[in-house]
C-alpha atoms as a PDB file:
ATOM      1  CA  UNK A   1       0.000   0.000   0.000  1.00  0.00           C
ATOM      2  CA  UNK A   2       1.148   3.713  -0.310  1.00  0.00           C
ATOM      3  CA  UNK A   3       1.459   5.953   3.087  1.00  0.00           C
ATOM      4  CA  UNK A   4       1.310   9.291   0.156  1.00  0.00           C
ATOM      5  CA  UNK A   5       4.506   9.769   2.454  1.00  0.00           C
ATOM      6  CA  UNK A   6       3.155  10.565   5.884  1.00  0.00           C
ATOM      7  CA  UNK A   7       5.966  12.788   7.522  1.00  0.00           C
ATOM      8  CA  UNK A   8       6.044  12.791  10.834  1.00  0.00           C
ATOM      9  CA  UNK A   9       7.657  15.393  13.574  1.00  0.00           C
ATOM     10  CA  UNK A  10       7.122  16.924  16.812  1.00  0.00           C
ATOM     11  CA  UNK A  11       6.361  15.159  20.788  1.00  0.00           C
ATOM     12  CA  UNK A  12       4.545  12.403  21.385  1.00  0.00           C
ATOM     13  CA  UNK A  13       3.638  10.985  25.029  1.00  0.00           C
ATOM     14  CA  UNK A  14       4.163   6.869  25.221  1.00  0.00           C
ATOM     15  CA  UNK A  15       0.562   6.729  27.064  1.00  0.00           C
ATOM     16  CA  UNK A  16       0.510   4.639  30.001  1.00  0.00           C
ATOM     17  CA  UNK A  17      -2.567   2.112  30.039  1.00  0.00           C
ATOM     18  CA  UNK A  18      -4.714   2.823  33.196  1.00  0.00           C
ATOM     19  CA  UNK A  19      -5.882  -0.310  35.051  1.00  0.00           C
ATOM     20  CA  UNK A  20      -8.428  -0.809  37.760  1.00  0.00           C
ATOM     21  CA  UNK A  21      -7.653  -2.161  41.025  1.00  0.00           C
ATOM     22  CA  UNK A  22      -8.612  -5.542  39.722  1.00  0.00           C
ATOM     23  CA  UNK A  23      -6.293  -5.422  36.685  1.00  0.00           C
ATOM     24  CA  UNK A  24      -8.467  -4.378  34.292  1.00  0.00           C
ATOM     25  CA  UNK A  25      -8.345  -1.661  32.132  1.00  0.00           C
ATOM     26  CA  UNK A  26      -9.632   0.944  33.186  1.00  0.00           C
ATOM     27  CA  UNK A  27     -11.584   3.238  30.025  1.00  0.00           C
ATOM     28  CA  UNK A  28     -13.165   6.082  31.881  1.00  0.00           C
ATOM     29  CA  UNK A  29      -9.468   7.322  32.963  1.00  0.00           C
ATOM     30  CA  UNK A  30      -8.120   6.590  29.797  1.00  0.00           C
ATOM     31  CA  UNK A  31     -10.261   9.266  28.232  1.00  0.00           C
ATOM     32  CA  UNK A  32      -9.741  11.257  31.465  1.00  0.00           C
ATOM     33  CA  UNK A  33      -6.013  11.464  30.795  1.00  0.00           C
ATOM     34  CA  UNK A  34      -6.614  12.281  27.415  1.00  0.00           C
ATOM     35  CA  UNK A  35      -8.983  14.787  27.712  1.00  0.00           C
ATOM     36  CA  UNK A  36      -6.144  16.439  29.827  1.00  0.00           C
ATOM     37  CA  UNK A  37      -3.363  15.521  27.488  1.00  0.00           C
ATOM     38  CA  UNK A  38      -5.452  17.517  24.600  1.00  0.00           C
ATOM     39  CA  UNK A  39      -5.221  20.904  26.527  1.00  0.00           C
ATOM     40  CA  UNK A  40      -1.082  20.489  25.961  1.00  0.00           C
ATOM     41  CA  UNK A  41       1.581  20.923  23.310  1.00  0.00           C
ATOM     42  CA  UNK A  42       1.785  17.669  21.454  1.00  0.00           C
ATOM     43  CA  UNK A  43       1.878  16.406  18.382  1.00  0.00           C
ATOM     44  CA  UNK A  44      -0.165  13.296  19.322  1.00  0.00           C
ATOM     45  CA  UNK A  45      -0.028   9.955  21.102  1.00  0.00           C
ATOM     46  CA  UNK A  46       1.875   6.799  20.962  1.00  0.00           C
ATOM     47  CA  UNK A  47      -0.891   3.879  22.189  1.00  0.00           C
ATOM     48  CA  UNK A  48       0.584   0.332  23.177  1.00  0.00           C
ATOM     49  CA  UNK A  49       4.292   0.717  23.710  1.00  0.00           C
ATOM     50  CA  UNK A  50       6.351   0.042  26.314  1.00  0.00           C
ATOM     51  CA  UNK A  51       5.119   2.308  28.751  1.00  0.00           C
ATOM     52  CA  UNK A  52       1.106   1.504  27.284  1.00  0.00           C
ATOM     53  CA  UNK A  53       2.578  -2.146  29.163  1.00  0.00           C
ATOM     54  CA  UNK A  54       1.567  -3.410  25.678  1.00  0.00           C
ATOM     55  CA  UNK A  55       3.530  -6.774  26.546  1.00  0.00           C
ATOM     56  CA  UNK A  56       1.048  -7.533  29.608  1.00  0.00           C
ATOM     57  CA  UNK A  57      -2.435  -6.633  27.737  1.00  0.00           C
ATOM     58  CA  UNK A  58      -3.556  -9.031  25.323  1.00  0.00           C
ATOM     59  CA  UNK A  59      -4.199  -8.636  21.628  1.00  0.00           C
ATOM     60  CA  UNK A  60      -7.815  -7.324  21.985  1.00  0.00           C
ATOM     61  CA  UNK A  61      -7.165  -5.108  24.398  1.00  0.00           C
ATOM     62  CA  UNK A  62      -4.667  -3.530  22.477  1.00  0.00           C
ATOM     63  CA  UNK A  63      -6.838  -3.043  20.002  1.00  0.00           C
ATOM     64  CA  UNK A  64      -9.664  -1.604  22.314  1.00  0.00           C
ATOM     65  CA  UNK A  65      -7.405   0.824  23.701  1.00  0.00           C
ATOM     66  CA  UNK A  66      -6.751   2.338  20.261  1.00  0.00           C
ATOM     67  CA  UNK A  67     -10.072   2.583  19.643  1.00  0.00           C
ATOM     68  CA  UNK A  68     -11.068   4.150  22.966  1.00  0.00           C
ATOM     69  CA  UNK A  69      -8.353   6.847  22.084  1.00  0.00           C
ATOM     70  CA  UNK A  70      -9.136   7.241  18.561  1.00  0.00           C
ATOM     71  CA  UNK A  71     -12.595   8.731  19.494  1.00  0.00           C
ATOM     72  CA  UNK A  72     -11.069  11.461  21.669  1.00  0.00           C
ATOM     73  CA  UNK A  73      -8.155  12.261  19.232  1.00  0.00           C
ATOM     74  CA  UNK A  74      -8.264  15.848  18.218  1.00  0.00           C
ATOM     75  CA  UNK A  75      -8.095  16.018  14.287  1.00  0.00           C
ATOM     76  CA  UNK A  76      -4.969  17.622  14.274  1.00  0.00           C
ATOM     77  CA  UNK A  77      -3.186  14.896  16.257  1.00  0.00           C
ATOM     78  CA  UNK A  78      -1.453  11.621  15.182  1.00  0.00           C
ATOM     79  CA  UNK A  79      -2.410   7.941  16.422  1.00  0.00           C
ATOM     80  CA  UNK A  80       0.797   6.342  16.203  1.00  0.00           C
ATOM     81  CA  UNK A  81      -0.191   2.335  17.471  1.00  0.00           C
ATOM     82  CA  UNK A  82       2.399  -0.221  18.894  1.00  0.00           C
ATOM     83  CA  UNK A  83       1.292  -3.403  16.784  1.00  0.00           C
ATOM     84  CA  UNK A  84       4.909  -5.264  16.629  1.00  0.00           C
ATOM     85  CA  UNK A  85       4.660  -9.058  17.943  1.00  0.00           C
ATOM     86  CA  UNK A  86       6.709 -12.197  17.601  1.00  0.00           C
ATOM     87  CA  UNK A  87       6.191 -13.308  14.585  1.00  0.00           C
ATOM     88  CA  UNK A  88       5.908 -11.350  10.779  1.00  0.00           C
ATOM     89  CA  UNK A  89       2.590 -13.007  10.353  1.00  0.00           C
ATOM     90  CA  UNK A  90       1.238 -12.018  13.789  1.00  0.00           C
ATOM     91  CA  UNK A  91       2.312  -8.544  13.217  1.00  0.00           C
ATOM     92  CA  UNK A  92       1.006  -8.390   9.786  1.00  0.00           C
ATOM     93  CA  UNK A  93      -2.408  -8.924  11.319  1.00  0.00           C
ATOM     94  CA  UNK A  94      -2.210  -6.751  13.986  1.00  0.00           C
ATOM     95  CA  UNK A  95      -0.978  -3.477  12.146  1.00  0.00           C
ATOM     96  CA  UNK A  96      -4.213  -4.210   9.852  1.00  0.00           C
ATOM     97  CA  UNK A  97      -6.139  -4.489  12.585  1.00  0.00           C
ATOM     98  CA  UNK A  98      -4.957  -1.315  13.821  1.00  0.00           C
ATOM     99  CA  UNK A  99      -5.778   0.344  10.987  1.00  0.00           C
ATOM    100  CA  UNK A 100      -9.362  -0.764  11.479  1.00  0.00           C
ATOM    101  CA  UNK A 101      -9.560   0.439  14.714  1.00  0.00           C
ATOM    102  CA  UNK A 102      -8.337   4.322  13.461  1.00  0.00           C
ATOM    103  CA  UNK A 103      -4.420   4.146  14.047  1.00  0.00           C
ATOM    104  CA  UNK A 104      -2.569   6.581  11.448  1.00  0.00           C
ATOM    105  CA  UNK A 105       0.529   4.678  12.046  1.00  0.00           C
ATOM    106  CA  UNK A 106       1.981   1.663  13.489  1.00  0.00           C
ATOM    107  CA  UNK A 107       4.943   1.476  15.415  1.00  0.00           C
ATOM    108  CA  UNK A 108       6.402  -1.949  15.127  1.00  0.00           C
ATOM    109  CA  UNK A 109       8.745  -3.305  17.733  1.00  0.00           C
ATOM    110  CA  UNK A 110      11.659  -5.709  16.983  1.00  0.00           C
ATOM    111  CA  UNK A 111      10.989  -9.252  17.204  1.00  0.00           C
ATOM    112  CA  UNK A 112      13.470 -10.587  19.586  1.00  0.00           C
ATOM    113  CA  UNK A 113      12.466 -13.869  21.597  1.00  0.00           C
ATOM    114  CA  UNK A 114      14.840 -15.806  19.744  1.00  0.00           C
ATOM    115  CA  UNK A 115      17.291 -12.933  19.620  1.00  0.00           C
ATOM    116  CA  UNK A 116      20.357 -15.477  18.433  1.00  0.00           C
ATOM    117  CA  UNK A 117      18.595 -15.724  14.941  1.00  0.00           C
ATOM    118  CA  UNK A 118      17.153 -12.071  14.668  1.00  0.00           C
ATOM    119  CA  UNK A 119      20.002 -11.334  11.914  1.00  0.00           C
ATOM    120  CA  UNK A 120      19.646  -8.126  10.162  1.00  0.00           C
ATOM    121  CA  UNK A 121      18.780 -10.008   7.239  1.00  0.00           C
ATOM    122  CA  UNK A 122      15.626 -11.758   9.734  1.00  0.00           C
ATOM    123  CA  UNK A 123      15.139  -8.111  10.902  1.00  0.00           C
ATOM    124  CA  UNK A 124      14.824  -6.619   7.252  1.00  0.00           C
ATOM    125  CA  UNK A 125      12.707  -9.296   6.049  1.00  0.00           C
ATOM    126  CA  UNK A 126      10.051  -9.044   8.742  1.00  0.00           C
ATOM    127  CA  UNK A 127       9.655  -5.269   8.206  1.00  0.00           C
ATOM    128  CA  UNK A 128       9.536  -5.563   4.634  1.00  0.00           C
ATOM    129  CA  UNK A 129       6.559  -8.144   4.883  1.00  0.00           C
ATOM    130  CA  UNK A 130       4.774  -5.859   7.133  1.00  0.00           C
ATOM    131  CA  UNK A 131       5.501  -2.584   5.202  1.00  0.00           C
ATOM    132  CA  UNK A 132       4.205  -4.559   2.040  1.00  0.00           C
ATOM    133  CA  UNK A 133       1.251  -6.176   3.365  1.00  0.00           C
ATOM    134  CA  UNK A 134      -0.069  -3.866   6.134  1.00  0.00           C
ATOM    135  CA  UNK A 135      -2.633  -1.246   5.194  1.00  0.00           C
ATOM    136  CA  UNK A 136      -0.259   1.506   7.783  1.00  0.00           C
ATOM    137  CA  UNK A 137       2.654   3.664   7.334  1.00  0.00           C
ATOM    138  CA  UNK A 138       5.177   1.879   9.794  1.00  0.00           C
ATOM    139  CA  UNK A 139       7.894   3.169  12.129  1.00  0.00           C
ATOM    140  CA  UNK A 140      10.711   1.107  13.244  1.00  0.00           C
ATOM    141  CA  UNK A 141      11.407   1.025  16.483  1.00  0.00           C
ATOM    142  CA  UNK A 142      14.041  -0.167  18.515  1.00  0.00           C
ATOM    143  CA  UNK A 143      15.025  -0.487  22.155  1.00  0.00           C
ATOM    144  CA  UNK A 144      17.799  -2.961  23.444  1.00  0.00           C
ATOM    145  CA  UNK A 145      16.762  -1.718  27.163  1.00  0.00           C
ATOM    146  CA  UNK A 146      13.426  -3.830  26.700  1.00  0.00           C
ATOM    147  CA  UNK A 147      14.478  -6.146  24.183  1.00  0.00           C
ATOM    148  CA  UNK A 148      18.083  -6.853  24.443  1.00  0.00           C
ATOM    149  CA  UNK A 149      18.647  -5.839  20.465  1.00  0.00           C
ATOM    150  CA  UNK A 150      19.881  -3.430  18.318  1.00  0.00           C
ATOM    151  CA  UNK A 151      18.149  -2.735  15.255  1.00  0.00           C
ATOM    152  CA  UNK A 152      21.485  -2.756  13.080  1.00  0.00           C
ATOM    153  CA  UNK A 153      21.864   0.629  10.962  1.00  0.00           C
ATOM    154  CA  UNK A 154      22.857  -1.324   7.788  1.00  0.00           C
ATOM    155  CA  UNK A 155      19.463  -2.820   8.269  1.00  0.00           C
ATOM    156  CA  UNK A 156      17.762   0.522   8.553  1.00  0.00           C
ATOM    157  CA  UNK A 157      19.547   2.107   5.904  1.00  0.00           C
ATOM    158  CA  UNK A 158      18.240  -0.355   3.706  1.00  0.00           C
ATOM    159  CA  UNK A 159      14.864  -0.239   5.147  1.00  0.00           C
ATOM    160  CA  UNK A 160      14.143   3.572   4.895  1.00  0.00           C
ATOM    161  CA  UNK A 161      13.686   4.055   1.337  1.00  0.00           C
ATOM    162  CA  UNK A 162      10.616   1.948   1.760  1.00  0.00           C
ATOM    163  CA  UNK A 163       7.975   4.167   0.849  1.00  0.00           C
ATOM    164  CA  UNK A 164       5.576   3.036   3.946  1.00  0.00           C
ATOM    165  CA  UNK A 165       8.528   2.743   6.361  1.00  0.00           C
ATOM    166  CA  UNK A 166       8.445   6.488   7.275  1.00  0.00           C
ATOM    167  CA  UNK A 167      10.627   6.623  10.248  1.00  0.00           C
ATOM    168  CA  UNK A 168      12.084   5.223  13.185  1.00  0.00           C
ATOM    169  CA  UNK A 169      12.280   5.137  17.288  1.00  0.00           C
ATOM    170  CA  UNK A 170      15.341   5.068  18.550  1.00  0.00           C
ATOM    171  CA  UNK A 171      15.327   4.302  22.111  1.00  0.00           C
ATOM    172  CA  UNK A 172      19.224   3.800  22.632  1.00  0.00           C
ATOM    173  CA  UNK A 173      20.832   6.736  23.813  1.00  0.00           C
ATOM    174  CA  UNK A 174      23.548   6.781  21.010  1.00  0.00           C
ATOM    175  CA  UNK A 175      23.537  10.205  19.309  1.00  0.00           C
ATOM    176  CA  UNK A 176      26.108   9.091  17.176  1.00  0.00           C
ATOM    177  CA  UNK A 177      24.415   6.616  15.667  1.00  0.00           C
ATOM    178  CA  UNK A 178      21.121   8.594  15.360  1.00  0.00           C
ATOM    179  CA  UNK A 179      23.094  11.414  13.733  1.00  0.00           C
ATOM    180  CA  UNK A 180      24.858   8.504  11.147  1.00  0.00           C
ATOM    181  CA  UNK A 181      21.138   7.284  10.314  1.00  0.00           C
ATOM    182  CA  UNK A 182      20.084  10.651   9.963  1.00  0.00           C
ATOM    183  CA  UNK A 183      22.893  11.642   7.569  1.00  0.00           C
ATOM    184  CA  UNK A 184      22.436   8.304   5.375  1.00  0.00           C
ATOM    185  CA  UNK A 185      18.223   8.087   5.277  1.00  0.00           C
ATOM    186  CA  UNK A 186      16.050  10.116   2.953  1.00  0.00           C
ATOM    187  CA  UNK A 187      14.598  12.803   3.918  1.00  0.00           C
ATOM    188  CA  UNK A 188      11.708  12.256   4.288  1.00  0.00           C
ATOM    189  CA  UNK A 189      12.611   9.224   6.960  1.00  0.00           C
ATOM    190  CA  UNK A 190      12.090  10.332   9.946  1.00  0.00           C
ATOM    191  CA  UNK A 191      14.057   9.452  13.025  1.00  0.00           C
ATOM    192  CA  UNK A 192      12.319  10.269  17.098  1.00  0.00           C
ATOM    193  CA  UNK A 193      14.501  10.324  20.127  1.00  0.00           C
ATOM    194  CA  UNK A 194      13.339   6.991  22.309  1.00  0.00           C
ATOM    195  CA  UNK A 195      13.847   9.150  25.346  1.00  0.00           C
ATOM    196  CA  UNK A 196      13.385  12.609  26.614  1.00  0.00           C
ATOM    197  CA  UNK A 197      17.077  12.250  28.529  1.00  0.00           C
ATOM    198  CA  UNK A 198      18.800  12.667  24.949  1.00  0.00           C
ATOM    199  CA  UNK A 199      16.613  15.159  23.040  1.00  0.00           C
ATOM    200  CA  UNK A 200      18.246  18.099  22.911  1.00  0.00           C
ATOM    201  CA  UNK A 201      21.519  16.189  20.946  1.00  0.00           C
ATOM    202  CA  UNK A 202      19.388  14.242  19.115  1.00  0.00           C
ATOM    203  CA  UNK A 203      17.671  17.302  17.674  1.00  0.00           C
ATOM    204  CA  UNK A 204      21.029  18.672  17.031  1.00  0.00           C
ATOM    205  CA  UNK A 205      22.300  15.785  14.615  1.00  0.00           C
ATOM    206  CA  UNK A 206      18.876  16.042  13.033  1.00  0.00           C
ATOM    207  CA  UNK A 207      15.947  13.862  14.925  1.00  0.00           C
ATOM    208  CA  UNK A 208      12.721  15.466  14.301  1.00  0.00           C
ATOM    209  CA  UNK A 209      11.042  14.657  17.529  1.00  0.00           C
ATOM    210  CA  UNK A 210      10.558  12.770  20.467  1.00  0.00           C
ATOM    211  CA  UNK A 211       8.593   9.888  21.733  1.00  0.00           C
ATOM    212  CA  UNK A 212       9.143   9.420  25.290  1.00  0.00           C
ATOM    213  CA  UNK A 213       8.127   8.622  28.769  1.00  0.00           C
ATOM    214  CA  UNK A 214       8.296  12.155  30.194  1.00  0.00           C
ATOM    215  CA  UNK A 215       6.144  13.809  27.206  1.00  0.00           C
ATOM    216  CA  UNK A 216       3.375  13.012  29.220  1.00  0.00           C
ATOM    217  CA  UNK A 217       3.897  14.906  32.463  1.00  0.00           C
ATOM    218  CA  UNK A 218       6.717  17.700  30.887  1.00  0.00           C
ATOM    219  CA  UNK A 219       5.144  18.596  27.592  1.00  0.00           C
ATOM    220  CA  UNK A 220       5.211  21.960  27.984  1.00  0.00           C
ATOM    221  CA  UNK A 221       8.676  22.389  28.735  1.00  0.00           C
ATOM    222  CA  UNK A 222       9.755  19.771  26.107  1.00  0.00           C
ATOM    223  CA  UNK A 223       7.959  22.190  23.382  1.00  0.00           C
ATOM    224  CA  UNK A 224       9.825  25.307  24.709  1.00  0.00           C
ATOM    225  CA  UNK A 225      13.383  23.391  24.358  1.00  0.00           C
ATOM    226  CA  UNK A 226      12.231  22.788  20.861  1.00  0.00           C
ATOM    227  CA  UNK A 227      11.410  25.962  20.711  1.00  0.00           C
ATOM    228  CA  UNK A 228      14.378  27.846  21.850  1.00  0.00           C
ATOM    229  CA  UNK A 229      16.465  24.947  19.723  1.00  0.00           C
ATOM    230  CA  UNK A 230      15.006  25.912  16.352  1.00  0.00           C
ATOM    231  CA  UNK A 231      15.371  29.544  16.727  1.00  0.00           C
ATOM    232  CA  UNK A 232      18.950  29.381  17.908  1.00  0.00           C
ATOM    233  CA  UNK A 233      18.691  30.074  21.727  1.00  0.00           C
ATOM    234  CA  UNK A 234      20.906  26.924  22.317  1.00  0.00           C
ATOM    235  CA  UNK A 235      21.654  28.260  26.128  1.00  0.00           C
ATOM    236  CA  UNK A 236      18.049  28.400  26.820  1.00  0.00           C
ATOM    237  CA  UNK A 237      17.465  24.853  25.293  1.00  0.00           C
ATOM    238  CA  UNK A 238      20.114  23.492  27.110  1.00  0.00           C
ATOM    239  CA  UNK A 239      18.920  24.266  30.464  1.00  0.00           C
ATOM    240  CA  UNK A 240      15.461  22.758  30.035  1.00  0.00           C
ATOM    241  CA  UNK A 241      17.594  19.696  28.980  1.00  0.00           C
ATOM    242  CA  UNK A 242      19.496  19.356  31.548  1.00  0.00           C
ATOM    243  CA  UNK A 243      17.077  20.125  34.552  1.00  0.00           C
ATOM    244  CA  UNK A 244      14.753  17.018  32.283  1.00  0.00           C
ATOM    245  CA  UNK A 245      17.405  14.463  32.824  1.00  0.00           C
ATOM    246  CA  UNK A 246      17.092  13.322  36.545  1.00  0.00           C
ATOM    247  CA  UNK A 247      12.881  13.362  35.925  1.00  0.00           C
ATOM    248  CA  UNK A 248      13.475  11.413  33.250  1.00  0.00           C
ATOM    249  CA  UNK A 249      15.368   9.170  34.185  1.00  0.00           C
ATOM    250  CA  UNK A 250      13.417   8.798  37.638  1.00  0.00           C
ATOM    251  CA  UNK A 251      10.220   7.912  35.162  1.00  0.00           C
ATOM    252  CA  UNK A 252      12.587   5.492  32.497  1.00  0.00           C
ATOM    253  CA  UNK A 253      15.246   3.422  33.619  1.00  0.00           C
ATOM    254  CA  UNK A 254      14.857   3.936  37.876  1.00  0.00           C
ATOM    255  CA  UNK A 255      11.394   3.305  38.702  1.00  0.00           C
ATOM    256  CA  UNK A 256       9.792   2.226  35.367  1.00  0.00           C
ATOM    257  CA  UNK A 257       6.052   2.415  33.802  1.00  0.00           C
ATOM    258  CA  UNK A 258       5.264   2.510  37.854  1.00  0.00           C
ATOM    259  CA  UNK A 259       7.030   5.508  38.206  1.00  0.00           C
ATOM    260  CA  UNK A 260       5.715   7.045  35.334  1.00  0.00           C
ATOM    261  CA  UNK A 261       2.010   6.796  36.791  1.00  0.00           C
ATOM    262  CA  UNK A 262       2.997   7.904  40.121  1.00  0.00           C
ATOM    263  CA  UNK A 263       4.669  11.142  38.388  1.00  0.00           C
ATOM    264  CA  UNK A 264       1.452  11.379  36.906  1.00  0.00           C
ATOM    265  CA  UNK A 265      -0.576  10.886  39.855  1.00  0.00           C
ATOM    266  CA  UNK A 266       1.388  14.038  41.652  1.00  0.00           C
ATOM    267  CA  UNK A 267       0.304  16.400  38.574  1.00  0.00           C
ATOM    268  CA  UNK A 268      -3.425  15.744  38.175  1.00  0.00           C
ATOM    269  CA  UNK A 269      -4.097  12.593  35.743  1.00  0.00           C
ATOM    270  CA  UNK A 270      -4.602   9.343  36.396  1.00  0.00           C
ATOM    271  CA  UNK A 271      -1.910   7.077  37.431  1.00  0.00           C
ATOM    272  CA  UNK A 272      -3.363   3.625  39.177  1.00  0.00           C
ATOM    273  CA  UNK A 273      -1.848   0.342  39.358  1.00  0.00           C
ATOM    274  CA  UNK A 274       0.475  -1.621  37.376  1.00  0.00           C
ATOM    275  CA  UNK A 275      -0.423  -5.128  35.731  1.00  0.00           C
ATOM    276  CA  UNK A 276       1.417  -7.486  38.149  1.00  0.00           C
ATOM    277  CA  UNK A 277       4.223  -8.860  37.575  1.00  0.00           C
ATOM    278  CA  UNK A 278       5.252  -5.483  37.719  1.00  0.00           C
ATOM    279  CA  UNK A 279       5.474  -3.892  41.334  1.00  0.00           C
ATOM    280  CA  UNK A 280       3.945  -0.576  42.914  1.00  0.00           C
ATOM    281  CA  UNK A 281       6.439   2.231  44.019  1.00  0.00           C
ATOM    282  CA  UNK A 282       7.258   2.145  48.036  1.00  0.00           C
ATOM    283  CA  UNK A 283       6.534   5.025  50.314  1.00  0.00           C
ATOM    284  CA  UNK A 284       9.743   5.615  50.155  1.00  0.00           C
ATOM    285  CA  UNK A 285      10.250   5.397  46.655  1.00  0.00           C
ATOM    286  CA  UNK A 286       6.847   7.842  45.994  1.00  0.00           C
ATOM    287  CA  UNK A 287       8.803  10.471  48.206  1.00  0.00           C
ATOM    288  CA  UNK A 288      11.965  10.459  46.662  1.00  0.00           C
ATOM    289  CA  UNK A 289      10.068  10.676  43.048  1.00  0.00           C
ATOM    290  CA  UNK A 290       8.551  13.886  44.025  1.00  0.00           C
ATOM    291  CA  UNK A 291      11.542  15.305  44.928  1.00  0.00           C
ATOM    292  CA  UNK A 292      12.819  14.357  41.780  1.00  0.00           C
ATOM    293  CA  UNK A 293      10.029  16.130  40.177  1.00  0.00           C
ATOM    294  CA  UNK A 294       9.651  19.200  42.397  1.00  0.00           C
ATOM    295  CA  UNK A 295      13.407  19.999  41.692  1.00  0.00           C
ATOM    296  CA  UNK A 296      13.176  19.492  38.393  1.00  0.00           C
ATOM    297  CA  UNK A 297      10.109  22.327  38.771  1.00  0.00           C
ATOM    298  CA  UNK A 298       7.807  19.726  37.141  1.00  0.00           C
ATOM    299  CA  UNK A 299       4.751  19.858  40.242  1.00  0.00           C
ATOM    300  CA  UNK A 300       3.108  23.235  39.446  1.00  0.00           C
END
């Protein structure tokens, strides 16, 4: 199918998935969160990913969430859906189910249970089935934290002048490598930091956006760096970054998807439980995460 090249920019919040107490989702906060998320500066919303705890809900309720968000997306927003699974025939049929239930776009992770054999030949061949047979513009997205694998840049140099392969998620931390990609894609490929802790040099060696943990509970500021980056006030830019790195990496890599709802919890939305096996933030932890945050001038 043809995307009529779909070119994508800007912030984008990896929504957490609310639950109920009993492990269920929970739809009434979803839109609540939402509703809030649409009075902010964003570009739209990444549903399913790691921090939507995709790997915990099943298939259907994947697709249920997208639907629930697709009726309170704002025209002007993008519905980028996490529809990557094991296997290229699994993920075919999810990113066309997806499409069904109003995604613009899918983000597709890499396959990596039997990460011994996930070549970047394997790699290349799965995304070119899916970009071929799925009725989505597809980004790539890759995030050794999570999955223990690199999506090799041969690979994605060879994969971007797909025409429905319109960009990428790079979740790594290596600017160098993002500013390589970016150098040797098209231009119309685009490539999104994986994490607010590396925007600002990611921007700088030619990312086009972010989408991130912290975009849900610092979108504001994250627009002003942008801001103040693309109109050359690289001192002012720089200083948002940095006082962004210890929230961020409070929300990412310290205290996980559980610290990501707390941090939500302190500024107004919906946080809620975790889908066990994951755990709940201590008391201890809680208080040390809004110190993070009220430092970082992210409580109001």
């Amino acid at each position: 199918m043809s995307s009529d090249i779909l070119r994508l920019s800007g912030n984008y919040p990896a929504v957490p998935t609310p639950f109920h107490g009993n492990g269920e989702v929970d739809f009434e906060h979803l839109k609540f969160n939402l509703d809030k998320l649409n009075q902010v500066p964003l570009d739209g919303y990444v549903i399913g990913g790691s921090n939507g705890e995709f790997a915990y809900l099943s298939v259907e309720e994947r697709i249920q969430v997208v639907k629930a968000v697709r009726k309170c997306l704002p025209p002007d927003r993008i519905l980028i859906a996490g529809a990557g699974m094991e296997s290229t025939h699994a993920t075919i049929d999810l990113t066309m189910r997806m499409a069904e239930a109003g995604a613009h776009v899918a983000l597709i992770i890499t396959p990596h249970y039997f990460i011994g054999k996930m070549t970047a030949e394997a790699l290349e061949r799965h995304y070119l089935a899916v970009a071929e047979a799925s009725h989505l513009p597809i980004l790539l997205y890759s995030v050794p934290a999570n999955t223990g694998l690199i999506l090799p840049a041969e690979a994605v140099l060879r994969l971007a002048p797909h025409p429905d392969i319109i960009g990428m998620k790079d979740s790594g931390g290596d600017v160098t490598r993002i500013g390589y990609l970016v150098k040797n894609t098209p231009d119309d490929f685009s490539i999104f930091a994986g994490s607010a802790g590396f925007y600002l040099g990611a921007l700088a060696v030619g990312a086009v956006g972010l989408i991130g943990a912290l975009t849900n509970i610092a979108a504001p500021d994250l627009a002003q760096m942008v801001e103040h980056f693309q109109n050359g006030q690289l001192e002012k830019a720089r200083e948002i970054q940095l006082r962004l790195i210890a929230p961020n990496y409070a929300v990412t890599s310290r205290f996980g998807v559980a610290g990501l709802k707390s941090a939500m919890e302190m500024i107004g939305f919906y946080g809620g439980p975790v889908r066990s096996p994951l755990l709940p933030l201590s008391i201890e932890e809680k208080s040390e995460l809004r110190k993070i945050l009220s430092e970082a001038e992210l409580l109001g």
